[in-house]
Structure formats: C-alpha cells, structure tokens
C-alpha atoms as a PDB file:
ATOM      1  CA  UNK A   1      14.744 -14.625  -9.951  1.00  0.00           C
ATOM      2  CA  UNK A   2      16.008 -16.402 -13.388  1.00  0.00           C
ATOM      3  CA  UNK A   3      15.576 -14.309 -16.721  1.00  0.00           C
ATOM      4  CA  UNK A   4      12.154 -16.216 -17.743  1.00  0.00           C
ATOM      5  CA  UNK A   5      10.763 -14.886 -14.537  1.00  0.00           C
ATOM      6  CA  UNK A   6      11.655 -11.222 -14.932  1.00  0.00           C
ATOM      7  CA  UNK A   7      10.801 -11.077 -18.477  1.00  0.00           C
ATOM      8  CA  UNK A   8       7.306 -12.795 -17.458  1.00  0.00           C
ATOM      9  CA  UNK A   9       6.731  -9.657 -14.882  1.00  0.00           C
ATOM     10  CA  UNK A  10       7.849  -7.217 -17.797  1.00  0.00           C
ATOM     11  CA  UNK A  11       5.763  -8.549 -20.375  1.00  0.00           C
ATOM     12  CA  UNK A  12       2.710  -8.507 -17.546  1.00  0.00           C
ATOM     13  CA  UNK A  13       3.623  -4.944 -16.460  1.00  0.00           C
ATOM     14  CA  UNK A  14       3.367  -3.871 -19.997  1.00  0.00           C
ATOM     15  CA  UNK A  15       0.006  -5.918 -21.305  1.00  0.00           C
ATOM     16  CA  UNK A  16      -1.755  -4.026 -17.296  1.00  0.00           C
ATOM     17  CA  UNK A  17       0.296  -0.959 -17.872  1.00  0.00           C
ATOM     18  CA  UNK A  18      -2.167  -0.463 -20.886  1.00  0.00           C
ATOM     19  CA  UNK A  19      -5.227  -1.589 -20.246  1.00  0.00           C
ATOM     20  CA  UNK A  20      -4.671   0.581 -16.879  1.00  0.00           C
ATOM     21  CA  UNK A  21      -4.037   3.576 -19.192  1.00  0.00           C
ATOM     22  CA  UNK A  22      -6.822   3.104 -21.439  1.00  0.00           C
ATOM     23  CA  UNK A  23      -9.467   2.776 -18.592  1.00  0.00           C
ATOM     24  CA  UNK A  24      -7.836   5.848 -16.852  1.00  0.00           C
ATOM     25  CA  UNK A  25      -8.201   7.476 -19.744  1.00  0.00           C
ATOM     26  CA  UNK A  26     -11.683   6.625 -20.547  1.00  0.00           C
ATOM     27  CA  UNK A  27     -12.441   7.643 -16.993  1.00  0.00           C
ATOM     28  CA  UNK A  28     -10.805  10.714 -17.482  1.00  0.00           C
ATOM     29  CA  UNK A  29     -12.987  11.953 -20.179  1.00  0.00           C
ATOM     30  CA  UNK A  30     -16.333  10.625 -18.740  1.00  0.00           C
ATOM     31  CA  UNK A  31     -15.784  12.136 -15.032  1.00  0.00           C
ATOM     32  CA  UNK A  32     -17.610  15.357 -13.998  1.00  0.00           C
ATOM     33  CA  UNK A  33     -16.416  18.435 -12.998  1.00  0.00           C
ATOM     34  CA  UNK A  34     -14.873  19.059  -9.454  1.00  0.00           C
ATOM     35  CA  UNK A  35     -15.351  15.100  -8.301  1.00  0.00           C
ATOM     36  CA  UNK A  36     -12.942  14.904  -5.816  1.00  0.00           C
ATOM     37  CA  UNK A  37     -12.273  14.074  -2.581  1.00  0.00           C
ATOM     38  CA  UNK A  38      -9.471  15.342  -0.672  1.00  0.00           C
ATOM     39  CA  UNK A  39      -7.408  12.391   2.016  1.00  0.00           C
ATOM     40  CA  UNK A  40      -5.478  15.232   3.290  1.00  0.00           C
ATOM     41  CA  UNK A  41      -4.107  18.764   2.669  1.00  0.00           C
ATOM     42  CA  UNK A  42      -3.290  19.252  -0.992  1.00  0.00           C
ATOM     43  CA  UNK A  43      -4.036  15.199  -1.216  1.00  0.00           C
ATOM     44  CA  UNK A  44      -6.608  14.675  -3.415  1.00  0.00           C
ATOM     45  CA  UNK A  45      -8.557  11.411  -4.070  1.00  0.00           C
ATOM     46  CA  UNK A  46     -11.115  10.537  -7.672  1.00  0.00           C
ATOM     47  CA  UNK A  47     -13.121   7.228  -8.219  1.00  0.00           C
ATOM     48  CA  UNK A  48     -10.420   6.393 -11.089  1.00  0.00           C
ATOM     49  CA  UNK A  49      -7.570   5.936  -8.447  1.00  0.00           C
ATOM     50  CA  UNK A  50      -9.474   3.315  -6.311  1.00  0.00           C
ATOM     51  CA  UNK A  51     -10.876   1.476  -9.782  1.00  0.00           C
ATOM     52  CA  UNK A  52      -7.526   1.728 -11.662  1.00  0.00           C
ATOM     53  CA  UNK A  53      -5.777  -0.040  -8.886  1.00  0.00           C
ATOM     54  CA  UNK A  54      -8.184  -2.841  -8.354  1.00  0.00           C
ATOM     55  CA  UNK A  55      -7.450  -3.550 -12.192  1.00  0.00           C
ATOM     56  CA  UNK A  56      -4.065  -3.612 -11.467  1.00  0.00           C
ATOM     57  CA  UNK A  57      -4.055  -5.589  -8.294  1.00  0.00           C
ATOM     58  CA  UNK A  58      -6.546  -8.290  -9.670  1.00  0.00           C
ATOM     59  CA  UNK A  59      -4.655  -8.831 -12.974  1.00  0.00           C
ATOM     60  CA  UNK A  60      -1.550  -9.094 -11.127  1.00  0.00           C
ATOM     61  CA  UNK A  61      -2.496 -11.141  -8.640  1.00  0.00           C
ATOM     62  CA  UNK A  62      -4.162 -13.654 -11.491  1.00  0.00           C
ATOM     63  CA  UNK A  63      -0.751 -13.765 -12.941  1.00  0.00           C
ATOM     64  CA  UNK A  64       1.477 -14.122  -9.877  1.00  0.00           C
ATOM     65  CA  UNK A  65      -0.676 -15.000  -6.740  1.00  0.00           C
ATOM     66  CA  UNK A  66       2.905 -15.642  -5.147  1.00  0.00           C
ATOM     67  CA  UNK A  67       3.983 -12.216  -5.327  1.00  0.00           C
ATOM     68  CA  UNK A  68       3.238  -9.122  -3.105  1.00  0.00           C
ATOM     69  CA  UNK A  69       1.580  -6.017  -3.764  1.00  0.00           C
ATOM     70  CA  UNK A  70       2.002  -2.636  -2.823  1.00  0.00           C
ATOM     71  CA  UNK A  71      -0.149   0.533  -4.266  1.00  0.00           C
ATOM     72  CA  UNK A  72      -0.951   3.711  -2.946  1.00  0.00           C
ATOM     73  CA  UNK A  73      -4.816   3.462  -2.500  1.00  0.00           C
ATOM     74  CA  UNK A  74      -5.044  -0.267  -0.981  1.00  0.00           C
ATOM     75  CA  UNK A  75      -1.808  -0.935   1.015  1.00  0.00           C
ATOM     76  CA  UNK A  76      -0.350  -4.215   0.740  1.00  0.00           C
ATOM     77  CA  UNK A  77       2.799  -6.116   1.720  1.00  0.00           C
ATOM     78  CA  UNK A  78       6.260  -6.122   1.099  1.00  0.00           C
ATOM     79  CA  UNK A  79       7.866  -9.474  -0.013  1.00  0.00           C
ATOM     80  CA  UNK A  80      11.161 -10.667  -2.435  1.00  0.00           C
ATOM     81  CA  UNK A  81       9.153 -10.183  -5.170  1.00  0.00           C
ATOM     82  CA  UNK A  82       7.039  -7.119  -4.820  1.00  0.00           C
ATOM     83  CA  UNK A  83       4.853  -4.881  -7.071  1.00  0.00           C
ATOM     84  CA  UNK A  84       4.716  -1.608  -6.325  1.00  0.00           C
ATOM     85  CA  UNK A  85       2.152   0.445  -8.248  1.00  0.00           C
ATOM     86  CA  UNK A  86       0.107   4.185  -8.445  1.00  0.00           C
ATOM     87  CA  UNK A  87      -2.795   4.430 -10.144  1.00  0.00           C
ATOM     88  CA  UNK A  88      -3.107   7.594 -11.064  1.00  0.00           C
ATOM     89  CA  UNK A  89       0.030   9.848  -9.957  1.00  0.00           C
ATOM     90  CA  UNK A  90      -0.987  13.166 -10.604  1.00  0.00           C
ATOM     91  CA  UNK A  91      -4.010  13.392  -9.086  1.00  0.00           C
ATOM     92  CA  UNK A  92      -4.610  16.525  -8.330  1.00  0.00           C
ATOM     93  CA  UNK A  93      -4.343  17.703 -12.203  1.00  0.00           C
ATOM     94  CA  UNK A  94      -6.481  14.697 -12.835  1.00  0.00           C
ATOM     95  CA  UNK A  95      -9.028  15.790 -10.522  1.00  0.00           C
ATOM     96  CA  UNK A  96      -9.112  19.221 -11.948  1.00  0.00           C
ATOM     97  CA  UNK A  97      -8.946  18.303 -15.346  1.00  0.00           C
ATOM     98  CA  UNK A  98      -5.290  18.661 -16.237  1.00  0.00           C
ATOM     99  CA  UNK A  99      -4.439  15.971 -18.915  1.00  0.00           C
ATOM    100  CA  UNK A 100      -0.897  15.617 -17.078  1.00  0.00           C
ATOM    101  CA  UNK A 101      -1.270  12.499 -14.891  1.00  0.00           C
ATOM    102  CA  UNK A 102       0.275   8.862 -15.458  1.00  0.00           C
ATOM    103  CA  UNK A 103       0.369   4.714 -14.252  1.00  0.00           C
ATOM    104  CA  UNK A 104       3.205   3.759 -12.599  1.00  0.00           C
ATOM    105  CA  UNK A 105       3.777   0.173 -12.210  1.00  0.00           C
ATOM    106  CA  UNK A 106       7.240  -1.198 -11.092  1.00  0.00           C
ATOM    107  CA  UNK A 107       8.532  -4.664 -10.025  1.00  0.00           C
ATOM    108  CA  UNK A 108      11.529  -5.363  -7.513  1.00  0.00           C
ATOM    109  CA  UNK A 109      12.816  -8.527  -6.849  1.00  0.00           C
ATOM    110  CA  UNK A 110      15.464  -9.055  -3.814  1.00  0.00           C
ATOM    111  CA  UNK A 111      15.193  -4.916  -3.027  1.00  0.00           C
ATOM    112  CA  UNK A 112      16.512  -4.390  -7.003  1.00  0.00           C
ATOM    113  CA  UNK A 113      14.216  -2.505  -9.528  1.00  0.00           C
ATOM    114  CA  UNK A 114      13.740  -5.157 -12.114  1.00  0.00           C
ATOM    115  CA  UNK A 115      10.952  -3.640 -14.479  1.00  0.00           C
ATOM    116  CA  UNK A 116       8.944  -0.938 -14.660  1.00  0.00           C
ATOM    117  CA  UNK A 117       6.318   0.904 -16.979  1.00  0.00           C
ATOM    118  CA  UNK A 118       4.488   4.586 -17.336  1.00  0.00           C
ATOM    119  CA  UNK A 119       1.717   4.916 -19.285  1.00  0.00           C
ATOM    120  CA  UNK A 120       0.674   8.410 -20.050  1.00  0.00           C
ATOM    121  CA  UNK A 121      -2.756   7.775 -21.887  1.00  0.00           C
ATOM    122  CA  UNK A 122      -3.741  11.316 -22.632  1.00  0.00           C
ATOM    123  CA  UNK A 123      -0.244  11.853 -24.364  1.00  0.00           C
ATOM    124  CA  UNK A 124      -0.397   8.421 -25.841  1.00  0.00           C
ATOM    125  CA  UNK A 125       2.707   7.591 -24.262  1.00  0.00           C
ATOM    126  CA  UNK A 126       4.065   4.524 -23.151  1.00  0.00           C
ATOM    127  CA  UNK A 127       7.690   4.261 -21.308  1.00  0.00           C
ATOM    128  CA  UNK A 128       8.870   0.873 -20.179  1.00  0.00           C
ATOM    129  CA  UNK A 129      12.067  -0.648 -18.731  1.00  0.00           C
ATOM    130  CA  UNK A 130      14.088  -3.502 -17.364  1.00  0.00           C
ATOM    131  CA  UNK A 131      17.148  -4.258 -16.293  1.00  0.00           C
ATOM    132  CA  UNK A 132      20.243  -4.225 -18.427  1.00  0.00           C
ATOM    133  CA  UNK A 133      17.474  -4.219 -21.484  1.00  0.00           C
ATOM    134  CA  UNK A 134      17.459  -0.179 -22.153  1.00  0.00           C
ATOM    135  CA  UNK A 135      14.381   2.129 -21.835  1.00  0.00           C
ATOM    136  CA  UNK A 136      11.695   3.097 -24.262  1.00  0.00           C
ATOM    137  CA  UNK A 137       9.359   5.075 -25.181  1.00  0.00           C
ATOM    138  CA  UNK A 138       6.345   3.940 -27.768  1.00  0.00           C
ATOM    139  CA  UNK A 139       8.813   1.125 -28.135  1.00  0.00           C
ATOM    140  CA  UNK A 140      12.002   3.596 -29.343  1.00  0.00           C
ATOM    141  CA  UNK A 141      15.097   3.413 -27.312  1.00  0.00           C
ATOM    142  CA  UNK A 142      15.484   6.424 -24.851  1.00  0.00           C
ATOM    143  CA  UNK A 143      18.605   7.995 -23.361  1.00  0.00           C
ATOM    144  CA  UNK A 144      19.296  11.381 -21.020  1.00  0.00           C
ATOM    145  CA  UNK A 145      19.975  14.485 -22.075  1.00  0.00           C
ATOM    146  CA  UNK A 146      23.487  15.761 -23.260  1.00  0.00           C
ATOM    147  CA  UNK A 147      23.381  18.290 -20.740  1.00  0.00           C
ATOM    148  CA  UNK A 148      26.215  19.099 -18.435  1.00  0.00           C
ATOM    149  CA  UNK A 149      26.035  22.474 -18.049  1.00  0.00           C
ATOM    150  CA  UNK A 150      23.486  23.472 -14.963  1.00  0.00           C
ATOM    151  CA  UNK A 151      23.249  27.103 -16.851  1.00  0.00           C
ATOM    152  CA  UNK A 152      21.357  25.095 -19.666  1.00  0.00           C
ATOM    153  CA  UNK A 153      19.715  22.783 -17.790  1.00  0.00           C
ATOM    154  CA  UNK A 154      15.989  22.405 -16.610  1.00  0.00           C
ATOM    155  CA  UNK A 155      15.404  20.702 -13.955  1.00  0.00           C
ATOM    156  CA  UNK A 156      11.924  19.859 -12.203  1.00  0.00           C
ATOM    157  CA  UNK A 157      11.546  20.085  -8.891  1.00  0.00           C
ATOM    158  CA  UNK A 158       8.527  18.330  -6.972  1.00  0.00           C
ATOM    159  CA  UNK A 159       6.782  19.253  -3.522  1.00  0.00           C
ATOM    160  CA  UNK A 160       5.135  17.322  -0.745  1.00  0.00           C
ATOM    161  CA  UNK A 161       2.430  18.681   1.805  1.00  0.00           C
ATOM    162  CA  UNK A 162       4.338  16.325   4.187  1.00  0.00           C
ATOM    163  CA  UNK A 163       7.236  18.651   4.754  1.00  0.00           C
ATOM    164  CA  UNK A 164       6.915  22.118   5.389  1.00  0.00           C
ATOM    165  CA  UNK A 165       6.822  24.718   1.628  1.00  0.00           C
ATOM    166  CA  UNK A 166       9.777  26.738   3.222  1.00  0.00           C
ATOM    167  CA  UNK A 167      12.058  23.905   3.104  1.00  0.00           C
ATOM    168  CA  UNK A 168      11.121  23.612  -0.918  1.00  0.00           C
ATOM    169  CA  UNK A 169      11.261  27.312  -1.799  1.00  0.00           C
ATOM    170  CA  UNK A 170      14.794  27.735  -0.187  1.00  0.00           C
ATOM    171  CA  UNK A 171      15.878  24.091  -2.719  1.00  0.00           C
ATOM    172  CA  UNK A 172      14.294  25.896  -5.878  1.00  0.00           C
ATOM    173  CA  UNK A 173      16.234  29.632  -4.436  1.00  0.00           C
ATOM    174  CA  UNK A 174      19.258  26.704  -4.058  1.00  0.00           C
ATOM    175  CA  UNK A 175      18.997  25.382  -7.683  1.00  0.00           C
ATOM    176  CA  UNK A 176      18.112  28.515  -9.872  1.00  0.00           C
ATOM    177  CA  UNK A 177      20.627  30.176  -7.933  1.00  0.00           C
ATOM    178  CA  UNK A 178      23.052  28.325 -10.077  1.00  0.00           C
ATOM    179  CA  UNK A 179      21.553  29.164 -13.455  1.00  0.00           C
ATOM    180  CA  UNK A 180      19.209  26.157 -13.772  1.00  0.00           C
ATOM    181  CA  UNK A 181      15.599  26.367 -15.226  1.00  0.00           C
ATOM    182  CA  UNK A 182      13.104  24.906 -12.860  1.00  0.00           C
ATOM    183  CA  UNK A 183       9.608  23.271 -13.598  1.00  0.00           C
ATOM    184  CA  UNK A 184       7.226  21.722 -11.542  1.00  0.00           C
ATOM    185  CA  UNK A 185       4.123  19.447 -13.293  1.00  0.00           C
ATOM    186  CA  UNK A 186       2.714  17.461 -10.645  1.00  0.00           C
ATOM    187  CA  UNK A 187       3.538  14.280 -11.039  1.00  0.00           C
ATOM    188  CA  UNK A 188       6.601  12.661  -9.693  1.00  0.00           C
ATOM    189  CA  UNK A 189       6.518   9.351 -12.056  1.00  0.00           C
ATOM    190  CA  UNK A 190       6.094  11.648 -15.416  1.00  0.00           C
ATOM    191  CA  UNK A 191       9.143  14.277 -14.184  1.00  0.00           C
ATOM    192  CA  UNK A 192      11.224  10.616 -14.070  1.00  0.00           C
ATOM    193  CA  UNK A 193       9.997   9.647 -17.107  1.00  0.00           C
ATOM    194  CA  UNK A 194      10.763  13.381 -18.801  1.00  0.00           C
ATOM    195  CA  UNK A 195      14.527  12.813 -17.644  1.00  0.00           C
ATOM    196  CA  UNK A 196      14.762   9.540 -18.818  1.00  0.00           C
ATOM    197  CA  UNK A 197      13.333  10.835 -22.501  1.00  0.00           C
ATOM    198  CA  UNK A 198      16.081  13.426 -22.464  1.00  0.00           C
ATOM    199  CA  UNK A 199      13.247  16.042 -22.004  1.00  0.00           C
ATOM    200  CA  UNK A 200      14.588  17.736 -18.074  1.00  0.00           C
ATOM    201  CA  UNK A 201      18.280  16.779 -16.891  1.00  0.00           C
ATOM    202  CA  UNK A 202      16.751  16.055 -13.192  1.00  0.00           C
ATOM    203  CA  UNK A 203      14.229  15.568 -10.819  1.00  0.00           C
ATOM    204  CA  UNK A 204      14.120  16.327  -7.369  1.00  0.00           C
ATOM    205  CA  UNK A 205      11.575  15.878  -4.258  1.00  0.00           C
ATOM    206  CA  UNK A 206      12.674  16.171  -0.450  1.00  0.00           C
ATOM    207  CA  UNK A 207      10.594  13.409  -0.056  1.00  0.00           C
ATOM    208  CA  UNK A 208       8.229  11.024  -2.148  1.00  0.00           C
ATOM    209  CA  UNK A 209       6.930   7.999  -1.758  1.00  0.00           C
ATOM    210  CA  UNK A 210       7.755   4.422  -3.473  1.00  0.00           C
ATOM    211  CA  UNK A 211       4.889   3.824  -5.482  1.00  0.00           C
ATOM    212  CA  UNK A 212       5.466   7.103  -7.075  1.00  0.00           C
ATOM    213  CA  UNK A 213       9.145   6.168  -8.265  1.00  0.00           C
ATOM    214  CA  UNK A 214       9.444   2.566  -8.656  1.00  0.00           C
ATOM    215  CA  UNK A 215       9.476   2.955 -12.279  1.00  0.00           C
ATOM    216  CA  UNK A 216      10.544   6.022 -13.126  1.00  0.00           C
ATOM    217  CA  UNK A 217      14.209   5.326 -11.512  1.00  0.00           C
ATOM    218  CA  UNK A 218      14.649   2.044 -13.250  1.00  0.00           C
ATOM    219  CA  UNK A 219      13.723   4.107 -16.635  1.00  0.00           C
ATOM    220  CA  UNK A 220      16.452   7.133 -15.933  1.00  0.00           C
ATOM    221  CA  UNK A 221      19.056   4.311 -15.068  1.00  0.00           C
ATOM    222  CA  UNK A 222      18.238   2.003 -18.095  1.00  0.00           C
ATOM    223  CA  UNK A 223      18.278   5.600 -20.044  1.00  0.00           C
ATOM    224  CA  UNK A 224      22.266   6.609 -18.799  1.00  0.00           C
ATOM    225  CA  UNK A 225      20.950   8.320 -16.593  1.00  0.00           C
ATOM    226  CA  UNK A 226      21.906   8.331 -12.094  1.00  0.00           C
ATOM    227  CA  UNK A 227      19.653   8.272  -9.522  1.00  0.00           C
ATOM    228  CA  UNK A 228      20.121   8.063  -5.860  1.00  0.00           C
ATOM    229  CA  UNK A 229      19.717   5.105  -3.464  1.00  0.00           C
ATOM    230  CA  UNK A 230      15.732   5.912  -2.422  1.00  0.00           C
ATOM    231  CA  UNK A 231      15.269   2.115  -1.320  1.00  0.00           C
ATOM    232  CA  UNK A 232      17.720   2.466   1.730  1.00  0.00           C
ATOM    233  CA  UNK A 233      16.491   2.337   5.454  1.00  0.00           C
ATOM    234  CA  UNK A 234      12.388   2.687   4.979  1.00  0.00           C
ATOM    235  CA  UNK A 235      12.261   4.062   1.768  1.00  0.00           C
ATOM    236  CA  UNK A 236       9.830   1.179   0.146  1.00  0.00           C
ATOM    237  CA  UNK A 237       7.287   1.612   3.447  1.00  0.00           C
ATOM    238  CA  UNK A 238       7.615   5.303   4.022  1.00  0.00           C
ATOM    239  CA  UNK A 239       9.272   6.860   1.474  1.00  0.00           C
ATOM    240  CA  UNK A 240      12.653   8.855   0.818  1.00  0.00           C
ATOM    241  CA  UNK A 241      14.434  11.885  -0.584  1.00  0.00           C
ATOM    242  CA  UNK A 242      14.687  11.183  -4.661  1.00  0.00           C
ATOM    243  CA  UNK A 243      17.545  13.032  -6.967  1.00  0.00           C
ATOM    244  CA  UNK A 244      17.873  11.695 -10.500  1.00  0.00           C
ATOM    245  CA  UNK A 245      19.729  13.490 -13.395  1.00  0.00           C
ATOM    246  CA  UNK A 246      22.386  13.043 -16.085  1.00  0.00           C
ATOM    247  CA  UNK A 247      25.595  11.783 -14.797  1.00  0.00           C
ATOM    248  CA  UNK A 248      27.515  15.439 -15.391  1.00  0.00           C
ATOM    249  CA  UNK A 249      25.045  17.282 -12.991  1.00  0.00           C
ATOM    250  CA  UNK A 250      25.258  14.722  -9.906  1.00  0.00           C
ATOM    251  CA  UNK A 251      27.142  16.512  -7.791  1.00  0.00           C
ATOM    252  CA  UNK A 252      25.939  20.060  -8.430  1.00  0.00           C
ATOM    253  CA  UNK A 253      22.330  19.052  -7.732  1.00  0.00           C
ATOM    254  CA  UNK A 254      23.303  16.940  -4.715  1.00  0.00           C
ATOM    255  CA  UNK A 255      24.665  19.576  -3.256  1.00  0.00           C
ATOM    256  CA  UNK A 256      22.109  22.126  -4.233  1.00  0.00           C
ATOM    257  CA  UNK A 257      19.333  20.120  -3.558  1.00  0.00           C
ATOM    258  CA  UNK A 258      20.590  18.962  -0.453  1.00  0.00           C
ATOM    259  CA  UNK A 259      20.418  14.786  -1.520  1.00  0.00           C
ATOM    260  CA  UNK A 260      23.221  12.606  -1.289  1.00  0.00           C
END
C-alpha cells in the first residue's frame, strides 16, 4: 500500500476513533445500572459494544468498501488490508460503571500494523499512531519510560477466563518476585497505551485476542518501545501471548513472564 493510502486509513481511523469515543461516552453516562449481559464466564456484553461497532464498521466500510473488517462483536474477514477493531475493551468496568474502558481501532496492511488509534473518552484521551510517524497522545509526541531497572518498574499484568487463574497467579508470583510493581486495570488496549505514554514499563497477558492489541502494539513500537511477534501462526483469528515493554526489560520479563 503507497503512502497516500496509509495516511488515508490514519486520517479515517482518527476522524471514527472519535466520533466512536464520543458516542461511547455519551452511552456511558446515559446507561442504567447493572445492564449487562454476560457471553461467557467473566465475559461481559452492554448495548454500547454492539452500537459502537456498527458505527465503526459502517463508516469504515463507506470509506473503504475494498477492505476487510474484523471486530470483536460482529466477526468479519481477514484480507491484505484489514481493520481490526474493539468497541469497547474494558467491558466489564464499563458495565459496572468503571470510567476505565477504551476504542481500539487498528489497520494492517500485508500482516504489518500500519495505524492505529485509542480513544479513552472518559479521560479525554486520544492516542494515535502509524508507522515510522511516532505516537501521540492529544496530539503530543509520546515515548516509553526510562526505566531499566525491574526493581522500579510497574508493570501490568492482564488475565483471561480462557486459561486457567493458576497459570496467571504463578506469572504475577514470577514478576514481583523480581522486585517489579504489578497492576492490573482491565483493559488490554489502555495497559498498551499506558506503556507507550511512559506511564507502566510493560504489559503482559498469556493470551489476548487481536482486536484488543492491534493498536496498542503499533503505539509502544512508534513510542521506543518492543513488543513481541503476536501476529505469528493464528494470532489475528485466535489470538496470542502479548509482552510489550521498554527495550532494557525485554529479556527479564520474557523470561519471567514466560513470552518469547
């Protein structure tokens, strides 16, 4: 895909980005009390993630009826050029009324993360990448912590009802046992986003799925920051281990957390 193209997608993934955000946001403060339903154990499901991604779909699919789509709620298809989007990450504190929940929208062309944006609407914040263009934040140039020492480090560390809580608690035992503060907010597209603003030094999950990181990697790379290679094998379909931190802590939290 030629430059025009990618900074076409960007410019689109920024202009839905927020309009996503503000009528997740509006939704937000207009829902009810405890409505919810739940697609699975710990999986929770609100009206907002089912209309959120139909605004995203249908705008993208105005824009660039060539391209594929992938979100959590509806599915989709993978293709050379392929959106891959969450709605609402973080349901569960949306559901409950936690104001700790995001959009994630990325865009990867030819298997590469190209662009990718994370609007937090009840933070007013607004992180966007693409490639070999930096990442921001409200439109100011991000970069990773200065962090290389795990003893001063914080690192957040995310769980999935899809593999068993023993095999989390014994990473966390892993990763404190080294000195490292540990954090866990429920959503794995903001605890990319916090690494990328310099705010944790990594993020871990044994295993996620795309639509949750498709941005959030692009903005800890386009921040200095390393993440692994979650896109081999299945990872776009059916997800993969994720590890992404400041260069000086790679190989200390790869071992500790068990993620090449």
């Amino acid at each position: 895909m030629n430059d025009t193209e990618t900074q076409r997608r960007y410019d689109a993934a920024c202009a839905i980005g927020r309009e996503a955000g503000d009528l997740a946001r509006k939704m937000f403060e207009g829902r009810e009390a405890n409505t919810f339903e739940m697609k699975g154990h710990q999986d929770y499901l609100t009206e907002a993630d089912g209309a959120v991604e139909r605004l995203i779909t249908g705008r993208i699919n105005e824009l660039f009826p060539g391209d594929s789509v992938l979100g959590e709620e509806g599915g989709g298809s993978v293709g050379e050029n392929t959106w891959v989007l969450d709605p609402i990450d973080g349901t569960a504190n949306f559901a409950r009324g936690i104001p700790h929940f995001c959009i994630s929208i990325g865009f990867v062309s030819g298997g590469v993360r190209t662009a990718g944006v994370i609007a937090n609407p009840l933070a007013n914040e607004f992180y966007a990448a693409r490639r070999g263009h930096g990442a921001t934040l409200n439109g100011k140039p991000m970069k990773i912590s200065g962090i290389a020492d795990i003893r001063q480090s914080t690192v957040e560390l995310g769980w999935s009802s899809r593999l068993p809580i023993a095999d989390y608690l014994q990473m966390v035992e892993r990763v404190t046992a080294t000195g490292a503060g540990f954090r866990r907010g429920g959503s794995g597209a903001l605890g990319l986003a916090y690494v990328a603003a310099g705010r944790t030094e990594g993020y871990a999950e044994l295993h996620i799925n795309s639509w949750d990181v498709a941005a959030g990697l692009l903005l800890v790379e386009e921040a200095g920051g390393w993440a692994n290679d979650f896109f081999a094998g299945d990872g776009m379909t059916k997800g993969n281990p994720v590890l992404a931190c400041v260069p000086g802590l790679r190989a200390v939290l790869s071992q500790t957390t068990g993620i090449a």
